[in-house]
PDB file of N, CA and C in Angstrom:
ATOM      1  N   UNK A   1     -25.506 217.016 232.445  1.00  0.00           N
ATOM      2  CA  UNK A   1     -24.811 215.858 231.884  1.00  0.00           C
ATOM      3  C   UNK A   1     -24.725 214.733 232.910  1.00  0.00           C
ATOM      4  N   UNK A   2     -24.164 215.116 233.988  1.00  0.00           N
ATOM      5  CA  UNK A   2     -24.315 214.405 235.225  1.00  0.00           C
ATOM      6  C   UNK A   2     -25.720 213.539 235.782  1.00  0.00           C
ATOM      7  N   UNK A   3     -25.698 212.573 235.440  1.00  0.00           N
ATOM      8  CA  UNK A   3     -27.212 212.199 236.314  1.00  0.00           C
ATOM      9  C   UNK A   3     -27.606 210.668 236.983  1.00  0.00           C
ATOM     10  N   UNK A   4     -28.265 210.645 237.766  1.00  0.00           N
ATOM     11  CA  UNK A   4     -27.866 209.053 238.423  1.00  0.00           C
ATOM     12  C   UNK A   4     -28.168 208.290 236.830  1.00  0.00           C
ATOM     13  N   UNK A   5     -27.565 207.074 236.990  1.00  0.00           N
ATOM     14  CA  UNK A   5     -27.749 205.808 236.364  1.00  0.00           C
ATOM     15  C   UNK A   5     -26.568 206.172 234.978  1.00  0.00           C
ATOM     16  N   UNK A   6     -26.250 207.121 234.423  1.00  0.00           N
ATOM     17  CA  UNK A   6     -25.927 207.653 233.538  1.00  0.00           C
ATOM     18  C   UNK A   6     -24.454 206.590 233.582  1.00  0.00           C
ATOM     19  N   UNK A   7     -24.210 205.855 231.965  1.00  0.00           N
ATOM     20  CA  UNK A   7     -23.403 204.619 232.008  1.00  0.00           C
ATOM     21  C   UNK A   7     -22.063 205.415 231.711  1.00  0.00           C
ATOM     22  N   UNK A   8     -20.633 204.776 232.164  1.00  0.00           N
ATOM     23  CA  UNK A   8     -19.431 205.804 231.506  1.00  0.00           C
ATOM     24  C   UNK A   8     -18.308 204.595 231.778  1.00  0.00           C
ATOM     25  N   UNK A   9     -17.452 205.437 231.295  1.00  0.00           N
ATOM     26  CA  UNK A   9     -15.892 204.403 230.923  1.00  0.00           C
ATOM     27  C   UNK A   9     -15.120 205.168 232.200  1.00  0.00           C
ATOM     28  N   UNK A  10     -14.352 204.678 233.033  1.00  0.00           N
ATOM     29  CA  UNK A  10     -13.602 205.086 234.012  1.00  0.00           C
ATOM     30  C   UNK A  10     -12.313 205.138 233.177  1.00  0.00           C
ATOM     31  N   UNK A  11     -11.592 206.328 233.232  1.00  0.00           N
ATOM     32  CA  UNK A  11     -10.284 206.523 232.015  1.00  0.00           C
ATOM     33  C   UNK A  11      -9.216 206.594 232.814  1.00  0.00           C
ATOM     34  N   UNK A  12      -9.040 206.627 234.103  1.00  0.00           N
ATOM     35  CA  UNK A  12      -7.921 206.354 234.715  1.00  0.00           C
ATOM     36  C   UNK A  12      -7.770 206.075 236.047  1.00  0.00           C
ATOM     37  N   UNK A  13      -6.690 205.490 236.583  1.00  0.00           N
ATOM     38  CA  UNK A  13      -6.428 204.915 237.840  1.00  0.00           C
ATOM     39  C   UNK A  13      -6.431 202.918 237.178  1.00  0.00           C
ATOM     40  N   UNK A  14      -6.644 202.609 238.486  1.00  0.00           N
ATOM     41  CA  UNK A  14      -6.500 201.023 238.409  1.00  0.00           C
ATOM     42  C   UNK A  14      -7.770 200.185 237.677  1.00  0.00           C
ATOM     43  N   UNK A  15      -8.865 201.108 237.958  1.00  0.00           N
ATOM     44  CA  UNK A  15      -9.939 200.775 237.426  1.00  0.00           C
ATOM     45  C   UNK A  15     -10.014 201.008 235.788  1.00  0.00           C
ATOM     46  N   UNK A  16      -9.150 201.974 235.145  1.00  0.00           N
ATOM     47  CA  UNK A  16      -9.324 202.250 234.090  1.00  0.00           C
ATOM     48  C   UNK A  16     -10.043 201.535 232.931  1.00  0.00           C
ATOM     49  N   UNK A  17     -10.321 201.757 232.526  1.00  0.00           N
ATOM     50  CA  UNK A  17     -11.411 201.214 230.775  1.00  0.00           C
ATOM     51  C   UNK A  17     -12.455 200.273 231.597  1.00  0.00           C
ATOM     52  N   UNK A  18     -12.726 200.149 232.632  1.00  0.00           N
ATOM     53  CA  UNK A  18     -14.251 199.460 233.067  1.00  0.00           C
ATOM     54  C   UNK A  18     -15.489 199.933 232.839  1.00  0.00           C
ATOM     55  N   UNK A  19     -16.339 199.777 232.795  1.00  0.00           N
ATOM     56  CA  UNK A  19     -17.623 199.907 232.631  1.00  0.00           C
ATOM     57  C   UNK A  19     -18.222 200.504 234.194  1.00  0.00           C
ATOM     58  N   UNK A  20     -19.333 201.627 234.114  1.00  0.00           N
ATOM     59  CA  UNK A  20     -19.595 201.751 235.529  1.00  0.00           C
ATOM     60  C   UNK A  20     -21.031 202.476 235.590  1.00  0.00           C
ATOM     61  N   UNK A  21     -21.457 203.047 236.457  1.00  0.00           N
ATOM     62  CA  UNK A  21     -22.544 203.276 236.490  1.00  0.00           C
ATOM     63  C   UNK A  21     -22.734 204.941 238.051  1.00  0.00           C
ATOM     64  N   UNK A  22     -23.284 206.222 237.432  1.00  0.00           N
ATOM     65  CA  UNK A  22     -23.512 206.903 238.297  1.00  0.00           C
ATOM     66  C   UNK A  22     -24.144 206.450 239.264  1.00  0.00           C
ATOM     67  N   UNK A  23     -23.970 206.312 240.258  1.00  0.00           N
ATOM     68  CA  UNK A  23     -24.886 206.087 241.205  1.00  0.00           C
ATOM     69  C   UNK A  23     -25.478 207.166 242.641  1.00  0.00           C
ATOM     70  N   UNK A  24     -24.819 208.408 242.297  1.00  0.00           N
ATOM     71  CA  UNK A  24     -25.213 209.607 243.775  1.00  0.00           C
ATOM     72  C   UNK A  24     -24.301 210.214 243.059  1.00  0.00           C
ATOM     73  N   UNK A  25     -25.034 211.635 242.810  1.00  0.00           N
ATOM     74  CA  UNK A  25     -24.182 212.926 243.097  1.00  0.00           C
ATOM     75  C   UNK A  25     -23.569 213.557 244.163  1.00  0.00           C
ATOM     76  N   UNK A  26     -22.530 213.355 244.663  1.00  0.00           N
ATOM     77  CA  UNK A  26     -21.364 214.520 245.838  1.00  0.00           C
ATOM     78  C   UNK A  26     -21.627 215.583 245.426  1.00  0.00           C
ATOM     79  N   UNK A  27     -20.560 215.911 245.993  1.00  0.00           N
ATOM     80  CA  UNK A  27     -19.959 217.501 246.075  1.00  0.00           C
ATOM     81  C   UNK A  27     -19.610 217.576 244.682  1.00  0.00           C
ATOM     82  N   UNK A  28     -19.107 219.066 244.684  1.00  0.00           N
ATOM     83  CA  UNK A  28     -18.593 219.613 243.238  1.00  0.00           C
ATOM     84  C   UNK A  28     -18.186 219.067 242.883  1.00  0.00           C
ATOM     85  N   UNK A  29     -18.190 218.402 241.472  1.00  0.00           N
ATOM     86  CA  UNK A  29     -16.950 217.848 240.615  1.00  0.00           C
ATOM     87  C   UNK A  29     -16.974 216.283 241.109  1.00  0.00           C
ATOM     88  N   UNK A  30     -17.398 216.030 242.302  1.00  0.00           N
ATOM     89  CA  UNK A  30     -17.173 214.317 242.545  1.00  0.00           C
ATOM     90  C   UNK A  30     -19.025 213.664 242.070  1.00  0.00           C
ATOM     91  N   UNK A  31     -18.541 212.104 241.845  1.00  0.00           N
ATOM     92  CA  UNK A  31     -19.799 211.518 241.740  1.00  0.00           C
ATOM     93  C   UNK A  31     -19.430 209.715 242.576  1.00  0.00           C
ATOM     94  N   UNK A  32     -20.552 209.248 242.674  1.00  0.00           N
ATOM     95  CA  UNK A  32     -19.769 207.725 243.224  1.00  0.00           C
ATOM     96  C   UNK A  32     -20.312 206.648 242.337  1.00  0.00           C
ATOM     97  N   UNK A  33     -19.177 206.211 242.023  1.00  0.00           N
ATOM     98  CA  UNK A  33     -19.589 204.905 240.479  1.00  0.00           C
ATOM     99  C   UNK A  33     -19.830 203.513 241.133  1.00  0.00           C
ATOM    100  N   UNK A  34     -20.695 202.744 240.548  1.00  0.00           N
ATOM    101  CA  UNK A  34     -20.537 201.357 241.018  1.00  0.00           C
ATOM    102  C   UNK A  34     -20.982 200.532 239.609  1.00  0.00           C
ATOM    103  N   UNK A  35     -20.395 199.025 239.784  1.00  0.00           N
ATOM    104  CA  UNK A  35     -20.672 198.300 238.612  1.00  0.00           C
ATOM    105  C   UNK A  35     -19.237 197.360 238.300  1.00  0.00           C
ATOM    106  N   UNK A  36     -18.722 197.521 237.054  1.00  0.00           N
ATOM    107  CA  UNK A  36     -17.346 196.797 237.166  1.00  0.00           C
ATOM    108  C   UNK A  36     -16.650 197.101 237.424  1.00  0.00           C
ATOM    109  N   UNK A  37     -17.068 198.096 238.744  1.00  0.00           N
ATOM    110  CA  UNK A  37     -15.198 198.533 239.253  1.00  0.00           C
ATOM    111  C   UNK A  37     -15.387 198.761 240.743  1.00  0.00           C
ATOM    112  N   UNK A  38     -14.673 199.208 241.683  1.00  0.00           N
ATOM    113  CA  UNK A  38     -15.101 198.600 242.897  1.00  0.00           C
ATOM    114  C   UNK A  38     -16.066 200.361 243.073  1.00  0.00           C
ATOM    115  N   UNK A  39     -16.717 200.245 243.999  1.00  0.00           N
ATOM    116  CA  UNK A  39     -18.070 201.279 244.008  1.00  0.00           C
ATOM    117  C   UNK A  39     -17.229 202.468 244.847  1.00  0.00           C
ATOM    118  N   UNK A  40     -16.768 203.688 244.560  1.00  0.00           N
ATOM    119  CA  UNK A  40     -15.817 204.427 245.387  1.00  0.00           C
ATOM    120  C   UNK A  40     -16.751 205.831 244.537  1.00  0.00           C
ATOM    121  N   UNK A  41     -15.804 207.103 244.954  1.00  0.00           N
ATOM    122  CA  UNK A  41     -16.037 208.434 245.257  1.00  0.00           C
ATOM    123  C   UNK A  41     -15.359 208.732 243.479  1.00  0.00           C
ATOM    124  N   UNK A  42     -15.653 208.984 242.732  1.00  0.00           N
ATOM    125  CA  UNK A  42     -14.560 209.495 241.867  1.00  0.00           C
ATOM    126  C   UNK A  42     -15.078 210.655 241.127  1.00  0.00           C
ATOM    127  N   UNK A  43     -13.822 211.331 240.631  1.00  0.00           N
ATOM    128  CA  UNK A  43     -13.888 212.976 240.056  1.00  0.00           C
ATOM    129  C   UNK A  43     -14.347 212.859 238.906  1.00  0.00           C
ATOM    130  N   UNK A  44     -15.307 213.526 238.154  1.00  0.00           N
ATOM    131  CA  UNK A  44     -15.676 213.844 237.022  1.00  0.00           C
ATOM    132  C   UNK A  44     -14.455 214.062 235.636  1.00  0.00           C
ATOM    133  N   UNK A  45     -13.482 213.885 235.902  1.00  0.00           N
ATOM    134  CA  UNK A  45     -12.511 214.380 235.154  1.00  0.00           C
ATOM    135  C   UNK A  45     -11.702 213.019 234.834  1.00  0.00           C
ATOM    136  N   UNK A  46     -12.203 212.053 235.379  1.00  0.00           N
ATOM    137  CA  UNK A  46     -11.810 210.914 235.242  1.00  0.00           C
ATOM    138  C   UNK A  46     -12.882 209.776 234.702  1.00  0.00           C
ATOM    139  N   UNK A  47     -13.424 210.639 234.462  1.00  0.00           N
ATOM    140  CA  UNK A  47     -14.738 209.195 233.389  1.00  0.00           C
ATOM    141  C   UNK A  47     -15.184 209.662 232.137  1.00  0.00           C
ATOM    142  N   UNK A  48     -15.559 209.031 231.336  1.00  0.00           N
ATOM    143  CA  UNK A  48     -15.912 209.271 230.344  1.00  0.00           C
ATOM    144  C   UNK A  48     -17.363 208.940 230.086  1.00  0.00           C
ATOM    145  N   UNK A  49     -18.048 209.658 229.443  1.00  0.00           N
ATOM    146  CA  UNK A  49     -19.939 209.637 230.093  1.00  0.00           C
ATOM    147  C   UNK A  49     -20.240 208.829 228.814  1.00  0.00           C
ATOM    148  N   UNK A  50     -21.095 207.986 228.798  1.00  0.00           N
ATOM    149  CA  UNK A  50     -21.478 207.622 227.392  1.00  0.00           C
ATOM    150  C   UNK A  50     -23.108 208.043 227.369  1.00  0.00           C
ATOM    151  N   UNK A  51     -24.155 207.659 225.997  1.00  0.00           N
ATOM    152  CA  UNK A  51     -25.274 208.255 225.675  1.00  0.00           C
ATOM    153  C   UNK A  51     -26.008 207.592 226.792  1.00  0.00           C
ATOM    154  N   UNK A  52     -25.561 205.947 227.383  1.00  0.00           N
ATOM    155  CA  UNK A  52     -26.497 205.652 227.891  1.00  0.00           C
ATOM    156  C   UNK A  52     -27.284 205.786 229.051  1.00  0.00           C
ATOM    157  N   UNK A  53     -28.570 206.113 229.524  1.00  0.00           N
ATOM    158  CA  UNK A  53     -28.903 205.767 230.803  1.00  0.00           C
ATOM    159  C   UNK A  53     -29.652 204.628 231.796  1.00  0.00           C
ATOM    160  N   UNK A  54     -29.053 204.226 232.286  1.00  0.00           N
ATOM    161  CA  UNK A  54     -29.880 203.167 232.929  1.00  0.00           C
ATOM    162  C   UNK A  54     -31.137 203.559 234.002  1.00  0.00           C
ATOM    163  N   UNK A  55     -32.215 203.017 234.743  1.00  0.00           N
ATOM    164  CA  UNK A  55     -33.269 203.208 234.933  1.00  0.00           C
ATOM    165  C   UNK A  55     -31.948 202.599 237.258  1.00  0.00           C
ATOM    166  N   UNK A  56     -31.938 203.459 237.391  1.00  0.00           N
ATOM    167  CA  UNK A  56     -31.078 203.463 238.715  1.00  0.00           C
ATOM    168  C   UNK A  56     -31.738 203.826 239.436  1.00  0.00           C
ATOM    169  N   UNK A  57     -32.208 203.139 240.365  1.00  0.00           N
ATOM    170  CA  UNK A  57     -32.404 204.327 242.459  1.00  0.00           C
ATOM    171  C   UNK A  57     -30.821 204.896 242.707  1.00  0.00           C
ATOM    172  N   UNK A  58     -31.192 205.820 243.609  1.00  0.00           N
ATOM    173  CA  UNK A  58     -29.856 206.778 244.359  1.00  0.00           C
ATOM    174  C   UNK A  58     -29.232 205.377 244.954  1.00  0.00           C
ATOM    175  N   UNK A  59     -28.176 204.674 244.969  1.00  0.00           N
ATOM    176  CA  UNK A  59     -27.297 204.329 246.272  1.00  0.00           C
ATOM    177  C   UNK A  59     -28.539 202.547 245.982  1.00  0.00           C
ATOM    178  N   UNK A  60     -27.990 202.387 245.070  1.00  0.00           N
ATOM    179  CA  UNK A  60     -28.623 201.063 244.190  1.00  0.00           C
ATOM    180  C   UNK A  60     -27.448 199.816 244.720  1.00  0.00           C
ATOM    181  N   UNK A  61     -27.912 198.626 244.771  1.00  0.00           N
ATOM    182  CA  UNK A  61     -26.870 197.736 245.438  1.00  0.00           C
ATOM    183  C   UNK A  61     -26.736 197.148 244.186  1.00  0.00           C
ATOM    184  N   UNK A  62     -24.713 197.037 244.207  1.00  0.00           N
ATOM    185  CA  UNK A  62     -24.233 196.491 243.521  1.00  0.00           C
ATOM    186  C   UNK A  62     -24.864 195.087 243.041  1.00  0.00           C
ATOM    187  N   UNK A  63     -25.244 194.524 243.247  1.00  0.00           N
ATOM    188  CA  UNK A  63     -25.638 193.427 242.875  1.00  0.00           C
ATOM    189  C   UNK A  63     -26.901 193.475 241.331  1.00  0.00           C
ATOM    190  N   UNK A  64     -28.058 194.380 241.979  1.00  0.00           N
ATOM    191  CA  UNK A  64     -28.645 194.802 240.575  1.00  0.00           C
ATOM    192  C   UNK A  64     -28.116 195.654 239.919  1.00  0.00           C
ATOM    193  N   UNK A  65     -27.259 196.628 240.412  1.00  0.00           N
ATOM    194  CA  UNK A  65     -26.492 197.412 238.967  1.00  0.00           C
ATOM    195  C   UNK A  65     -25.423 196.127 237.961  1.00  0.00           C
ATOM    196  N   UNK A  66     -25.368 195.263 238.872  1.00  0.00           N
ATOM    197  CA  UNK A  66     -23.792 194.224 238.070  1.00  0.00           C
ATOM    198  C   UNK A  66     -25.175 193.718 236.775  1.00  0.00           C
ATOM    199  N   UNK A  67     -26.408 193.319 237.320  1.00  0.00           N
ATOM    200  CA  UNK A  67     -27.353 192.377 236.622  1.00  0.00           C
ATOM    201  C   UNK A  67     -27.838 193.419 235.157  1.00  0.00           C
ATOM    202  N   UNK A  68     -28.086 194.762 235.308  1.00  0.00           N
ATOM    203  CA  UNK A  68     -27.866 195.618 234.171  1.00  0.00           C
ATOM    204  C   UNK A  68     -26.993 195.875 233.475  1.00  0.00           C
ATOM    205  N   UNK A  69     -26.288 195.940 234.185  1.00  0.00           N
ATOM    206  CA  UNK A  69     -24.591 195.938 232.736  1.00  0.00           C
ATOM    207  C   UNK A  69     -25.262 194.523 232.056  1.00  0.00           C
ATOM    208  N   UNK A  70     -25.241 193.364 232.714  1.00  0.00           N
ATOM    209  CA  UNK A  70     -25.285 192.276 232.038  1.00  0.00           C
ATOM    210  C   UNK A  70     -26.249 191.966 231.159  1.00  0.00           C
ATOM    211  N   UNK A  71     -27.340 193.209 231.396  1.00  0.00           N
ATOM    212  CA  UNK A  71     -29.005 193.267 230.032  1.00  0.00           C
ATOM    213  C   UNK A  71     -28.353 193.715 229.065  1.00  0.00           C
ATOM    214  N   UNK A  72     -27.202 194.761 229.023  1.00  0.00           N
ATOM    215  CA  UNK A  72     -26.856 195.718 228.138  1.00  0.00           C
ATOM    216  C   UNK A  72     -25.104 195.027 227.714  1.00  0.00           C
ATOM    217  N   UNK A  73     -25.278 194.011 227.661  1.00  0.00           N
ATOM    218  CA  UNK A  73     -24.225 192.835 227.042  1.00  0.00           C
ATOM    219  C   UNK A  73     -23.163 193.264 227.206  1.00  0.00           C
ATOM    220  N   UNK A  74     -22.690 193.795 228.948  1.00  0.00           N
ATOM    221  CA  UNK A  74     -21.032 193.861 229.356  1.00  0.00           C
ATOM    222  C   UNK A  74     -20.852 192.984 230.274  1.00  0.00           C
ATOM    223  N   UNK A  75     -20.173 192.500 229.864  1.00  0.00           N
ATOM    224  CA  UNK A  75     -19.382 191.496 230.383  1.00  0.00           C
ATOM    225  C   UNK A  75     -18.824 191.772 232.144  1.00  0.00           C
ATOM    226  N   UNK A  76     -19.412 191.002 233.117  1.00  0.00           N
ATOM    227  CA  UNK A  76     -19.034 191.815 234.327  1.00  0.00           C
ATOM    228  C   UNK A  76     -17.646 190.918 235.035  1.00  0.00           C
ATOM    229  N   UNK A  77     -16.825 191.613 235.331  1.00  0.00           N
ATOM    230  CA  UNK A  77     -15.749 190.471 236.016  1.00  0.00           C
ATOM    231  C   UNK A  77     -15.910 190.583 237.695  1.00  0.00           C
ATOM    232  N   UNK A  78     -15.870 189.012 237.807  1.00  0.00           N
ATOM    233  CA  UNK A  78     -16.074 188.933 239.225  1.00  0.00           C
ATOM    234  C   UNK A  78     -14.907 188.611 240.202  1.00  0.00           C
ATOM    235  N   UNK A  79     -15.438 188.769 241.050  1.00  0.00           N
ATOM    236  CA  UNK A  79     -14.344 189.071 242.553  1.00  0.00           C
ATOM    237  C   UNK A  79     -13.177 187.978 242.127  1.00  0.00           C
ATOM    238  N   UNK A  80     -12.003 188.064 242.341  1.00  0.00           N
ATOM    239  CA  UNK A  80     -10.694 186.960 242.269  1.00  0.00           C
ATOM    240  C   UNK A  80     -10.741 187.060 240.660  1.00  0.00           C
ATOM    241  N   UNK A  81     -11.391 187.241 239.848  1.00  0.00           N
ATOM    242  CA  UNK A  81     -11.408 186.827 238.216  1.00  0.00           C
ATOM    243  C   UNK A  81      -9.906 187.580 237.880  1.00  0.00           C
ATOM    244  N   UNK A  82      -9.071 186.887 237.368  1.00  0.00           N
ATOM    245  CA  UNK A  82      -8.026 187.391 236.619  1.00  0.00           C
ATOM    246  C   UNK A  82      -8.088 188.380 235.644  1.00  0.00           C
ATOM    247  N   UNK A  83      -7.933 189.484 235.298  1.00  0.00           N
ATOM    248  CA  UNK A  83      -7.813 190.597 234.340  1.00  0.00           C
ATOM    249  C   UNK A  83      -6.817 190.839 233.360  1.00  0.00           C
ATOM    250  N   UNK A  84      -7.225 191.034 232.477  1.00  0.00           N
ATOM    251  CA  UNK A  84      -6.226 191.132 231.387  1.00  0.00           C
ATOM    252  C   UNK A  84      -4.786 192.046 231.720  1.00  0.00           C
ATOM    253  N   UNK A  85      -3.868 191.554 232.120  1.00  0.00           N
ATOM    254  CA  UNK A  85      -2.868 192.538 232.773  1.00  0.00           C
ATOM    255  C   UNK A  85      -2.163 193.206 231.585  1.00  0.00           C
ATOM    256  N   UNK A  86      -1.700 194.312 231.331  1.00  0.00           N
ATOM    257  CA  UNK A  86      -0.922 194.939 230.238  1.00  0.00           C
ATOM    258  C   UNK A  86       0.750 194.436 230.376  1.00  0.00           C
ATOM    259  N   UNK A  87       1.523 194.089 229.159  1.00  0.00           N
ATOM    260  CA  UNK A  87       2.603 193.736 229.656  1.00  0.00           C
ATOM    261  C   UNK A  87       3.444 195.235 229.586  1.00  0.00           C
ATOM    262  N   UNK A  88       4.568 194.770 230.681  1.00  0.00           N
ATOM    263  CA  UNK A  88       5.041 195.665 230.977  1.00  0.00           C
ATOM    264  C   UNK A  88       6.328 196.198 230.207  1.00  0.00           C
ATOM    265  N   UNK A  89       6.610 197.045 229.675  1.00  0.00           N
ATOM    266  CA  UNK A  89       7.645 197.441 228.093  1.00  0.00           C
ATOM    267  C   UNK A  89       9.449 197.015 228.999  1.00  0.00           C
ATOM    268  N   UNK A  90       9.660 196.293 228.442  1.00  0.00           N
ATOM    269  CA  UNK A  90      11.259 195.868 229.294  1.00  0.00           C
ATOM    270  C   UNK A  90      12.227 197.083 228.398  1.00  0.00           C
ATOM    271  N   UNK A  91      12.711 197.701 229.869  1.00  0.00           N
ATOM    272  CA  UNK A  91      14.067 198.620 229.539  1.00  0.00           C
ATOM    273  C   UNK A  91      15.346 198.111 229.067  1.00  0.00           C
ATOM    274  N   UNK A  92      16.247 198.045 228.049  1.00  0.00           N
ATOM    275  CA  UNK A  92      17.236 197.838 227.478  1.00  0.00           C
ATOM    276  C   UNK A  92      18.380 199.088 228.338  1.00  0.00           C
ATOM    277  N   UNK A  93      19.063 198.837 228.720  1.00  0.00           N
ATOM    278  CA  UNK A  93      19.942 199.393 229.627  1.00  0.00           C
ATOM    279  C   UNK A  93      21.253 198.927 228.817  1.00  0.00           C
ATOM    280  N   UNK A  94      22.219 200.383 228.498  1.00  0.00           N
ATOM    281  CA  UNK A  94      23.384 200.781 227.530  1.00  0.00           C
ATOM    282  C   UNK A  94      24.338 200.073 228.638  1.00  0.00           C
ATOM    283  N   UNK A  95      25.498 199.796 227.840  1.00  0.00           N
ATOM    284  CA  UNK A  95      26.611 199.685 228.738  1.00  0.00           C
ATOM    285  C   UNK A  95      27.225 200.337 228.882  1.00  0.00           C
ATOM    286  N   UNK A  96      28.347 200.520 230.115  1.00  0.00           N
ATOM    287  CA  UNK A  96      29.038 201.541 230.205  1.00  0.00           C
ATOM    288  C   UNK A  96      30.171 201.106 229.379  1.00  0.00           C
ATOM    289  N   UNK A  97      31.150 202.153 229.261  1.00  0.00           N
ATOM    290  CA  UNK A  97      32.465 201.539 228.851  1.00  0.00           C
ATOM    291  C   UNK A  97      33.229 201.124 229.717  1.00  0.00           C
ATOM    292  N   UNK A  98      33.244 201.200 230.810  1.00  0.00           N
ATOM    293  CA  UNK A  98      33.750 200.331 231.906  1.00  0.00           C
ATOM    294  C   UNK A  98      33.503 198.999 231.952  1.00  0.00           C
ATOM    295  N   UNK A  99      32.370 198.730 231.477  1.00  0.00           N
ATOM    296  CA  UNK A  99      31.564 197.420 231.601  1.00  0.00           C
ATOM    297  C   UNK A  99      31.980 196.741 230.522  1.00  0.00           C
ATOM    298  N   UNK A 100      32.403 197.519 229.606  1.00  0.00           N
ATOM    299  CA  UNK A 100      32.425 196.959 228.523  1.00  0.00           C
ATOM    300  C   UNK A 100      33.969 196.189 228.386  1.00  0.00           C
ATOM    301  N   UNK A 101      34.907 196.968 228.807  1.00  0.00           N
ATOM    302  CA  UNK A 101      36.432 196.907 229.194  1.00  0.00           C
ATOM    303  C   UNK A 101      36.206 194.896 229.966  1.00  0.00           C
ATOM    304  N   UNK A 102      35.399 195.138 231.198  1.00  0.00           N
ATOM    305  CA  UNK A 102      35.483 194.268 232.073  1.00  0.00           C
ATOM    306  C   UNK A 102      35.273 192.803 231.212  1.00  0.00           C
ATOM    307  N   UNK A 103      34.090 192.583 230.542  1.00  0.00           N
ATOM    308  CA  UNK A 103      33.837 191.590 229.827  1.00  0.00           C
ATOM    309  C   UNK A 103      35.140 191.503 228.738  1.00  0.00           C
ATOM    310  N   UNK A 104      35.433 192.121 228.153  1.00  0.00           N
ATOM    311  CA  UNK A 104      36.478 191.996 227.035  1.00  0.00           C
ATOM    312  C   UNK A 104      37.869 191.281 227.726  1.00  0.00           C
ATOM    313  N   UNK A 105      38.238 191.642 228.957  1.00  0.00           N
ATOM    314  CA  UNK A 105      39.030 191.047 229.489  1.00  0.00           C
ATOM    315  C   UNK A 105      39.198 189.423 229.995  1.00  0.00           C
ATOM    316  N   UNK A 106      39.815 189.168 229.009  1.00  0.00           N
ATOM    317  CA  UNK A 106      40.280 187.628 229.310  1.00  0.00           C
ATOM    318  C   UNK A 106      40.798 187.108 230.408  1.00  0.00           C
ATOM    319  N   UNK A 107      40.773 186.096 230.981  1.00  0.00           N
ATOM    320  CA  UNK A 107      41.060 185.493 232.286  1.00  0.00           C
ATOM    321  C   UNK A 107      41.998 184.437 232.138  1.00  0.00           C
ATOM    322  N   UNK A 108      42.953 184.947 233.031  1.00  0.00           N
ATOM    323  CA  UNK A 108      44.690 184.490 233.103  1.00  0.00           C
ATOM    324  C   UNK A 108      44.335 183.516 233.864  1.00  0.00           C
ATOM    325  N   UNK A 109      44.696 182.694 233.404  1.00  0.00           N
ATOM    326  CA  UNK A 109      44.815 180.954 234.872  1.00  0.00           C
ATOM    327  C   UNK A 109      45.966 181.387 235.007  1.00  0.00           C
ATOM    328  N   UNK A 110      46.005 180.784 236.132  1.00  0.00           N
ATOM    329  CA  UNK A 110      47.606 180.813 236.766  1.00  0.00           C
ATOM    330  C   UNK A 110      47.875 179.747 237.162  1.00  0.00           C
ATOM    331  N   UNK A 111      49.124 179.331 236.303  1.00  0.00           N
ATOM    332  CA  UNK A 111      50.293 177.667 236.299  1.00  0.00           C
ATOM    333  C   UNK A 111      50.479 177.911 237.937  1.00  0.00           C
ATOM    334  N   UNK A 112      50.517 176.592 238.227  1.00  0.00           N
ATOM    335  CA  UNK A 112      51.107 175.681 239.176  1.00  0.00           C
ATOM    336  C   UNK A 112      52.585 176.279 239.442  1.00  0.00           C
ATOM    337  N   UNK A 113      52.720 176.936 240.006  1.00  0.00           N
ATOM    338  CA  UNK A 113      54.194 176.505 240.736  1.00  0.00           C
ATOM    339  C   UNK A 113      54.742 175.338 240.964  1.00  0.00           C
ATOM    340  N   UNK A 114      55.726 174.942 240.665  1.00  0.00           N
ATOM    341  CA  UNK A 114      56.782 173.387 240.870  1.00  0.00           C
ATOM    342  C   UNK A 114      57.771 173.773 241.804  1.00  0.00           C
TER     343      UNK A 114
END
């Protein structure tokens, strides 16, 4: 299943849902990806393989692997390019009943002494 050029979805970490490309078989279980995500060591258990294969040398420079994604109409994001950031789910935090006491409490001015 494993084989250079072989195209896949990176499914987790920072890189997640990018596009990438086998590029050298490691050791057991590891392979090293390059393409739209930065070119590192990663575990087999973390990509997702798709049908395609690309036509790859071993240890291929990023630069012509970026130019094949781009034959095969993915979109490559480049260095500084802003990324679609996920928003982040805002926590609603209960009140206590202490808290609740505090606000309910009205605030005494205090008269002037004569």
């Amino acid at each position: 299943m494993v084989e250079i050029g072989r195209l896949c979805v990176k499914t987790s970490g920072r890189d997640s849902g990018n596009f990438c490309v086998v590029i050298s078989d490691e050791n057991k279980g590891y392979v090293t990806i390059d393409g739209n995500v930065r070119r590192k060591k990663c575990n087999l258990n973390h990509l997702e393989f798709l049908d395609k294969v690309l036509k790859v040398k071993k240890d291929e420079k990023s630069e012509t692997i970026q130019k094949l994604l781009e034959k095969e109409d993915i979109k490559i994001l480049k260095k500084g390019e802003k990324r679609n950031a996920a928003k982040k789910p805002v926590k609603n935090r209960k009140k206590t009943k202490e808290a609740e006491k505090k606000e309910i409490k009205p605030k005494v001015k205090k008269e002037d002494k004569k």
